[in-house]
N, C-alpha and C. Protein backbone atom coordinates (compact mmCIF):
# COMPACT_ATOMS: atom_id res chain seq x y z
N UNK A 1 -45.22 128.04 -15.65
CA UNK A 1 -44.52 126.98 -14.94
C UNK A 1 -45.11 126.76 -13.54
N UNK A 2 -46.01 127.62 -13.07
CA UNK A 2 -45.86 127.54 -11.06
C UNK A 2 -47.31 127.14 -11.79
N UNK A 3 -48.39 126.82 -12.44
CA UNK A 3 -49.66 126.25 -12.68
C UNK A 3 -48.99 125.14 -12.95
N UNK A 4 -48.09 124.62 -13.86
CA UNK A 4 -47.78 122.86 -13.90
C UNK A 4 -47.01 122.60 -12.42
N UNK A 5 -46.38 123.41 -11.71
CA UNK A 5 -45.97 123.08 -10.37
C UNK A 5 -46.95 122.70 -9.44
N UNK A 6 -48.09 123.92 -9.19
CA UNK A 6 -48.95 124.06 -8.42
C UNK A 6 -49.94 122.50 -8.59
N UNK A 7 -50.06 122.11 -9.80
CA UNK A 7 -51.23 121.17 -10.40
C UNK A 7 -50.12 119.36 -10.14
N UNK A 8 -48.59 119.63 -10.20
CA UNK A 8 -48.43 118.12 -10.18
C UNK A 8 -48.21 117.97 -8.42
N UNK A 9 -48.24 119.09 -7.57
CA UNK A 9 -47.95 118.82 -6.58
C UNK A 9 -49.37 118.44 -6.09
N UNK A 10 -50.67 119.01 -6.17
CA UNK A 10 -51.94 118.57 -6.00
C UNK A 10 -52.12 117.51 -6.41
N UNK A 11 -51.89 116.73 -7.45
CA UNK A 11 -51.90 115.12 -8.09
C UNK A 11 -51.07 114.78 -7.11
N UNK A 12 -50.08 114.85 -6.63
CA UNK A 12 -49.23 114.01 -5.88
C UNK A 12 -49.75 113.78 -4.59
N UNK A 13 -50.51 115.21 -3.78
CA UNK A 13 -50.68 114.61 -2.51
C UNK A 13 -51.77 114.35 -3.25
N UNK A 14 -53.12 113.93 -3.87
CA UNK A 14 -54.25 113.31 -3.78
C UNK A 14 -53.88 111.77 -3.99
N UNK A 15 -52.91 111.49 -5.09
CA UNK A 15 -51.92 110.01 -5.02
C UNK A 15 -52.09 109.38 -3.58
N UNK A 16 -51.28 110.15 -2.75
CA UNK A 16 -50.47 109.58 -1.58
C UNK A 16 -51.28 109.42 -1.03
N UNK A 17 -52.52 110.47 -0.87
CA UNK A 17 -53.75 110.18 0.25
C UNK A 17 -54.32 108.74 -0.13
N UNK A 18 -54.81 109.11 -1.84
CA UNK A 18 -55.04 107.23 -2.26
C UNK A 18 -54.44 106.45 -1.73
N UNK A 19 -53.38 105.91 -1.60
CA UNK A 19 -51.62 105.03 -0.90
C UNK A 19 -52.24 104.82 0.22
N UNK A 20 -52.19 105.92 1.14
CA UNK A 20 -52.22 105.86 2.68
C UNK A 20 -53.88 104.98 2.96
N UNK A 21 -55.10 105.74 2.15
CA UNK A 21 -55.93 105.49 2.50
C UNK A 21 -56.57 103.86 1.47
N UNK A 22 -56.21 103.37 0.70
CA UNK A 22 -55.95 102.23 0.85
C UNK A 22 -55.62 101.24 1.59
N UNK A 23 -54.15 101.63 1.79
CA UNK A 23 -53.82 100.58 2.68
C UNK A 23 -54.10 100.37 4.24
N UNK A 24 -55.17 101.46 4.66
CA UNK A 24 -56.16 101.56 5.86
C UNK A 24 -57.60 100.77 5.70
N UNK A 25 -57.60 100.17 4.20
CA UNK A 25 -58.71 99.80 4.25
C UNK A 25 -60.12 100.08 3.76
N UNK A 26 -59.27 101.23 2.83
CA UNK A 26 -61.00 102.42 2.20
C UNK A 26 -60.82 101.63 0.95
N UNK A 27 -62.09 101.13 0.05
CA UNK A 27 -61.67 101.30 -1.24
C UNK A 27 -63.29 101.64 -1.83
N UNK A 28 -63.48 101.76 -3.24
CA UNK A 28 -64.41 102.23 -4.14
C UNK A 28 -64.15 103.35 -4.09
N UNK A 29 -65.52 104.36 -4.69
CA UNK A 29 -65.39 105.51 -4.88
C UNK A 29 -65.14 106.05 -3.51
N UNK A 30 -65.41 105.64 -2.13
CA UNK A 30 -65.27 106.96 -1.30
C UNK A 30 -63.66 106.89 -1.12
N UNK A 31 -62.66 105.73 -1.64
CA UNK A 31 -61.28 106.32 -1.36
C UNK A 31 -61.31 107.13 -2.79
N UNK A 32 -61.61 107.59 -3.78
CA UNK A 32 -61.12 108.42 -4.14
C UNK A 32 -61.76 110.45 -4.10
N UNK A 33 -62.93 110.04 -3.19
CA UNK A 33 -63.69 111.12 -2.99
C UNK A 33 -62.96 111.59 -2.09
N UNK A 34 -62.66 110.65 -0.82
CA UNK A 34 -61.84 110.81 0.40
C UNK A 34 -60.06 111.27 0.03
N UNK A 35 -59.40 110.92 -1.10
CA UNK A 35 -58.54 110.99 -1.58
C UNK A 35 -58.45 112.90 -1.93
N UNK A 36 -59.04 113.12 -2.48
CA UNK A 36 -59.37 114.21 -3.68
C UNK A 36 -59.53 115.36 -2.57
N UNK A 37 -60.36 114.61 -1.44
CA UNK A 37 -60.99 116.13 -0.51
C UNK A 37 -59.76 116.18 0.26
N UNK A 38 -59.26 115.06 0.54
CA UNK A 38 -57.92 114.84 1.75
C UNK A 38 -56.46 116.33 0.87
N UNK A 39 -56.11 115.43 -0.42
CA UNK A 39 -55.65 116.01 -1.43
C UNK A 39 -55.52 117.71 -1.64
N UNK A 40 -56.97 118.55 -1.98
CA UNK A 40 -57.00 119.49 -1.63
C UNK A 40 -56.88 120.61 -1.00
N UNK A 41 -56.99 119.98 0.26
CA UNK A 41 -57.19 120.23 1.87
C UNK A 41 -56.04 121.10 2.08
N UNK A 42 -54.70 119.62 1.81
CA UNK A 42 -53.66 119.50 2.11
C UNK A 42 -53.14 120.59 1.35
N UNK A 43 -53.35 120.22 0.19
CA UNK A 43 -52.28 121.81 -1.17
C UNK A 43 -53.02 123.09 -0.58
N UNK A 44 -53.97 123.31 0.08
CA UNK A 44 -54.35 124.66 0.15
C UNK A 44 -54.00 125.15 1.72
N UNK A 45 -53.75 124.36 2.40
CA UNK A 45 -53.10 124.38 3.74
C UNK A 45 -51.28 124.69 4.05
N UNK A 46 -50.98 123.45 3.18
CA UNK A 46 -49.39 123.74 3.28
C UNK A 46 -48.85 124.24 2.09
N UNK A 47 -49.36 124.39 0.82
CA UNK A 47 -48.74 124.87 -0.28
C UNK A 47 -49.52 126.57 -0.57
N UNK A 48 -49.64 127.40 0.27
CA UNK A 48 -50.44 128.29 -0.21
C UNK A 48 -49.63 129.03 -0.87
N UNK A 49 -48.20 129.71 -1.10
CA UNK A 49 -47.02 130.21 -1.87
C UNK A 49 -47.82 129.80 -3.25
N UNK A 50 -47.44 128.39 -3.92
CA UNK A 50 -47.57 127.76 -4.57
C UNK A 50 -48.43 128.27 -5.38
N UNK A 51 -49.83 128.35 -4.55
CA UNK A 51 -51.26 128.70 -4.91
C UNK A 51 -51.62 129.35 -5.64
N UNK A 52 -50.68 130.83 -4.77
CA UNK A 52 -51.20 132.07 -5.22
C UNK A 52 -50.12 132.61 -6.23
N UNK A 53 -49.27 132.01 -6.72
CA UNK A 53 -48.32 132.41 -7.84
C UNK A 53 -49.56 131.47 -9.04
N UNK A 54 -49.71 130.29 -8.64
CA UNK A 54 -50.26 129.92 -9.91
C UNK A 54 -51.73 130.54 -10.42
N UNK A 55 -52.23 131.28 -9.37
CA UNK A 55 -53.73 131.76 -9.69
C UNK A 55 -53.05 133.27 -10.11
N UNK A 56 -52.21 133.93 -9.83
CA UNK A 56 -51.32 134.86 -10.39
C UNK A 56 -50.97 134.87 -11.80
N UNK A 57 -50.62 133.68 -12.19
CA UNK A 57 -50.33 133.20 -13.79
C UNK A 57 -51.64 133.24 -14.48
N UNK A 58 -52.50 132.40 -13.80
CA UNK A 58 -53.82 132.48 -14.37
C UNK A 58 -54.43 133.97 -14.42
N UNK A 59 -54.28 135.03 -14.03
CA UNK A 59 -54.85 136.13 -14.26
C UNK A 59 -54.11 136.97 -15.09
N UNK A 60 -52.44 136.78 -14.77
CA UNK A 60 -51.94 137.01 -15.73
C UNK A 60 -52.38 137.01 -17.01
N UNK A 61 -52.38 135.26 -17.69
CA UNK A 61 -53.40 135.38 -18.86
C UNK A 61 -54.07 135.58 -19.06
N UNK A 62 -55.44 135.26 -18.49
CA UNK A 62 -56.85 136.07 -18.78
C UNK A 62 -56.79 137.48 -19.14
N UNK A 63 -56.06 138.21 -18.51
CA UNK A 63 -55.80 139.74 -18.78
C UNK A 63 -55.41 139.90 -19.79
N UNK A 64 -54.16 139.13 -19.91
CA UNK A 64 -53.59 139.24 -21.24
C UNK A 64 -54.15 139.30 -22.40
N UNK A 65 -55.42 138.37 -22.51
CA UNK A 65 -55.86 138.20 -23.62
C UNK A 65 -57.04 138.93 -23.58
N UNK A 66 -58.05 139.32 -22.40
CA UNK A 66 -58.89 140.50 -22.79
C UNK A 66 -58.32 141.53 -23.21
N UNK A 67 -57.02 141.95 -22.59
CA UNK A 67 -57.00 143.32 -23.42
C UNK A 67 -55.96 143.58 -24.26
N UNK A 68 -56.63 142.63 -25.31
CA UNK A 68 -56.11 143.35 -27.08
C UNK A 68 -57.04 144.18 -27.24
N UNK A 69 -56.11 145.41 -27.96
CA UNK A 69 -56.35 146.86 -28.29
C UNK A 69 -57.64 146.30 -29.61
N UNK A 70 -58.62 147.12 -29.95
CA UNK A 70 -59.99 146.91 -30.24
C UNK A 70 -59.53 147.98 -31.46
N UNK A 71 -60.19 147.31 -32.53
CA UNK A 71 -60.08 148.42 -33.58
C UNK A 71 -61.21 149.53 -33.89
N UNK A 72 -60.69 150.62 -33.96
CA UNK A 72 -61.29 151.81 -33.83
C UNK A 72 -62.61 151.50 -35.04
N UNK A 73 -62.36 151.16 -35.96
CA UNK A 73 -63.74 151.01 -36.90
C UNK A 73 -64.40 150.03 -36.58
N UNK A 74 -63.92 148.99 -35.60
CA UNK A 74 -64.99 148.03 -35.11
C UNK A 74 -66.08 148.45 -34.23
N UNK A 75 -67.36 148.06 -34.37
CA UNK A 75 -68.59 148.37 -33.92
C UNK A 75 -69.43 147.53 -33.31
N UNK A 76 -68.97 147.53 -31.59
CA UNK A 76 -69.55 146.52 -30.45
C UNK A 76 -71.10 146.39 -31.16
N UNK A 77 -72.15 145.87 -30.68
CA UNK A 77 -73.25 145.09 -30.48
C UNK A 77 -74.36 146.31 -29.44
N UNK A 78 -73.39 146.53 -28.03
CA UNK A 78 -73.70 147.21 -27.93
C UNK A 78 -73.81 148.61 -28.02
N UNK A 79 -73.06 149.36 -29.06
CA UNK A 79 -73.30 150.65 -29.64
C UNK A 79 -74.63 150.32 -30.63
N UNK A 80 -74.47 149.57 -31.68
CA UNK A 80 -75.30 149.15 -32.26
C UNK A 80 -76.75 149.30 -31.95
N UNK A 81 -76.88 148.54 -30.91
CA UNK A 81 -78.15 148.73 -29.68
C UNK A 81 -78.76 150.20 -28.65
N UNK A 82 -77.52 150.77 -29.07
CA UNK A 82 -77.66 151.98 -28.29
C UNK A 82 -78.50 152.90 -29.34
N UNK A 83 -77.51 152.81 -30.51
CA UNK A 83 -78.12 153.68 -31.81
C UNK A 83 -79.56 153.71 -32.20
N UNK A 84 -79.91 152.14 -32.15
CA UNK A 84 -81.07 151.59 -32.64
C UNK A 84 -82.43 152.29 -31.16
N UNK A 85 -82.17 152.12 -29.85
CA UNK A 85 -83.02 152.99 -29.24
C UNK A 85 -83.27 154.04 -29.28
N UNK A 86 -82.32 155.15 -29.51
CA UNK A 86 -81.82 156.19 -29.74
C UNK A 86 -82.83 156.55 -30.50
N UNK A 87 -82.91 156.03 -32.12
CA UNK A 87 -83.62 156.54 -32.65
C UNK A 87 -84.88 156.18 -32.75
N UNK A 88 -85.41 155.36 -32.46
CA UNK A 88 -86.61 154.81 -31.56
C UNK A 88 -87.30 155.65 -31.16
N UNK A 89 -86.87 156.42 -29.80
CA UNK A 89 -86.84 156.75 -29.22
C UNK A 89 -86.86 158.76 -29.56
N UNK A 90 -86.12 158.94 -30.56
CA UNK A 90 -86.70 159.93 -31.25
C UNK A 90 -87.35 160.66 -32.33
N UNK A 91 -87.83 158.89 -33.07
CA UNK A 91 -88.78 159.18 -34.25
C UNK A 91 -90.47 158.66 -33.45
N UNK A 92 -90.54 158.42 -32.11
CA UNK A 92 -91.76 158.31 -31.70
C UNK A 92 -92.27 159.49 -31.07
N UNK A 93 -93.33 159.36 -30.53
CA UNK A 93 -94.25 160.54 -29.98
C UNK A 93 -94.59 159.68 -28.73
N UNK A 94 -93.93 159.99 -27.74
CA UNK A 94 -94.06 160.00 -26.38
C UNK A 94 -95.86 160.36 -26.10
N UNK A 95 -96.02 161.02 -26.14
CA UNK A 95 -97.52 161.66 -26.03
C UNK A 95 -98.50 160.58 -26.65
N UNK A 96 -98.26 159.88 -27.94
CA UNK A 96 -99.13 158.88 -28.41
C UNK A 96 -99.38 158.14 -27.14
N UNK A 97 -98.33 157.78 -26.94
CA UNK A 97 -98.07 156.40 -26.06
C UNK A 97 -98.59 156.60 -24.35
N UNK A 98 -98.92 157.95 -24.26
CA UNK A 98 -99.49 158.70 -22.93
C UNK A 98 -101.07 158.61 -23.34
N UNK A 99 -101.14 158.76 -24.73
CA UNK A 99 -102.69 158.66 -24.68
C UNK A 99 -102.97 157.31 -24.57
N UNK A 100 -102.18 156.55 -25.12
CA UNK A 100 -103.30 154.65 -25.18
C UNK A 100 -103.05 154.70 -23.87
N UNK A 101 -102.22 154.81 -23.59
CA UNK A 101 -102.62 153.77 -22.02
C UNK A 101 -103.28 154.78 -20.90
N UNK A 102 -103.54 155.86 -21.31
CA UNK A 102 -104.28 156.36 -20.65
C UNK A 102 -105.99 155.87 -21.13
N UNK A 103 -106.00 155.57 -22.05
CA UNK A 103 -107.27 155.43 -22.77
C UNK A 103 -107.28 153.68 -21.99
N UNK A 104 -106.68 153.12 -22.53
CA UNK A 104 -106.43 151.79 -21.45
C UNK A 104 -106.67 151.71 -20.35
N UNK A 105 -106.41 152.63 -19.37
CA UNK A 105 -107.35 152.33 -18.30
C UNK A 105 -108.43 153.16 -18.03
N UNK A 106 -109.16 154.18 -19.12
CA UNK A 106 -110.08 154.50 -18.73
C UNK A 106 -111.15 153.38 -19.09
N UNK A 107 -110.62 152.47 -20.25
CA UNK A 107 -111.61 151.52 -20.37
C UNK A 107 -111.84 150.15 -19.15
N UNK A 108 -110.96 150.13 -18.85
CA UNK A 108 -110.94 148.79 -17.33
C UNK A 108 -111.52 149.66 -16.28
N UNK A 109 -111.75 150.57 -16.02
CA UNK A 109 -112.30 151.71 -15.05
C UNK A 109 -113.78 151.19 -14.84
């Protein structure tokens, strides 16, 4: 509820700034650029309560929904990746790989 609060009170003052700055004489796009920045300004100046309950909600959810519990037989991407170096990593010969490129630059030498 305080994100549809927070969001119709921001539409409202960017409205009014439109209103005001109209009838001063702005029009095309810079009254509504001028509108929008005026708009903003304003909700983050005098409505900051407002603000921070609705960015509160918003983390609320985000959280919410990263952390569903993960099933134990499920198998990230990166374990997967881990496994796969792993054994890489211990069906090679380190030492091969000390000789080419040692041999590699004895030939550019």
């Amino acid at each position: 509820m305080s994100i549809l609060k927070y969001t119709l009170i921001r539409v409202l003052l960017v409205v009014a700034f439109g209103v005001v700055l109209y009838f001063l004489g702005m029009r095309s796009y810079l009254l509504a650029f001028t509108a929008i920045i005026c708009g903003a300004m304003a909700g983050f100046l005098f409505f900051p309560r407002q603000g921070q309950e609705a960015a509160g909600t918003v983390e609320k959810l985000v959280t919410h929904k990263n952390s569903k519990p993960k099933d134990p037989k499920e198998v990230s991407d990166e374990d997967i990746e881990d496994s796969l170096v792993d054994d890489e990593l211990e069906h090679s010969d380190v030492t091969d790989l000390n000789s080419d490129l040692d041999q590699g630059n004895s030939q550019t030498s």
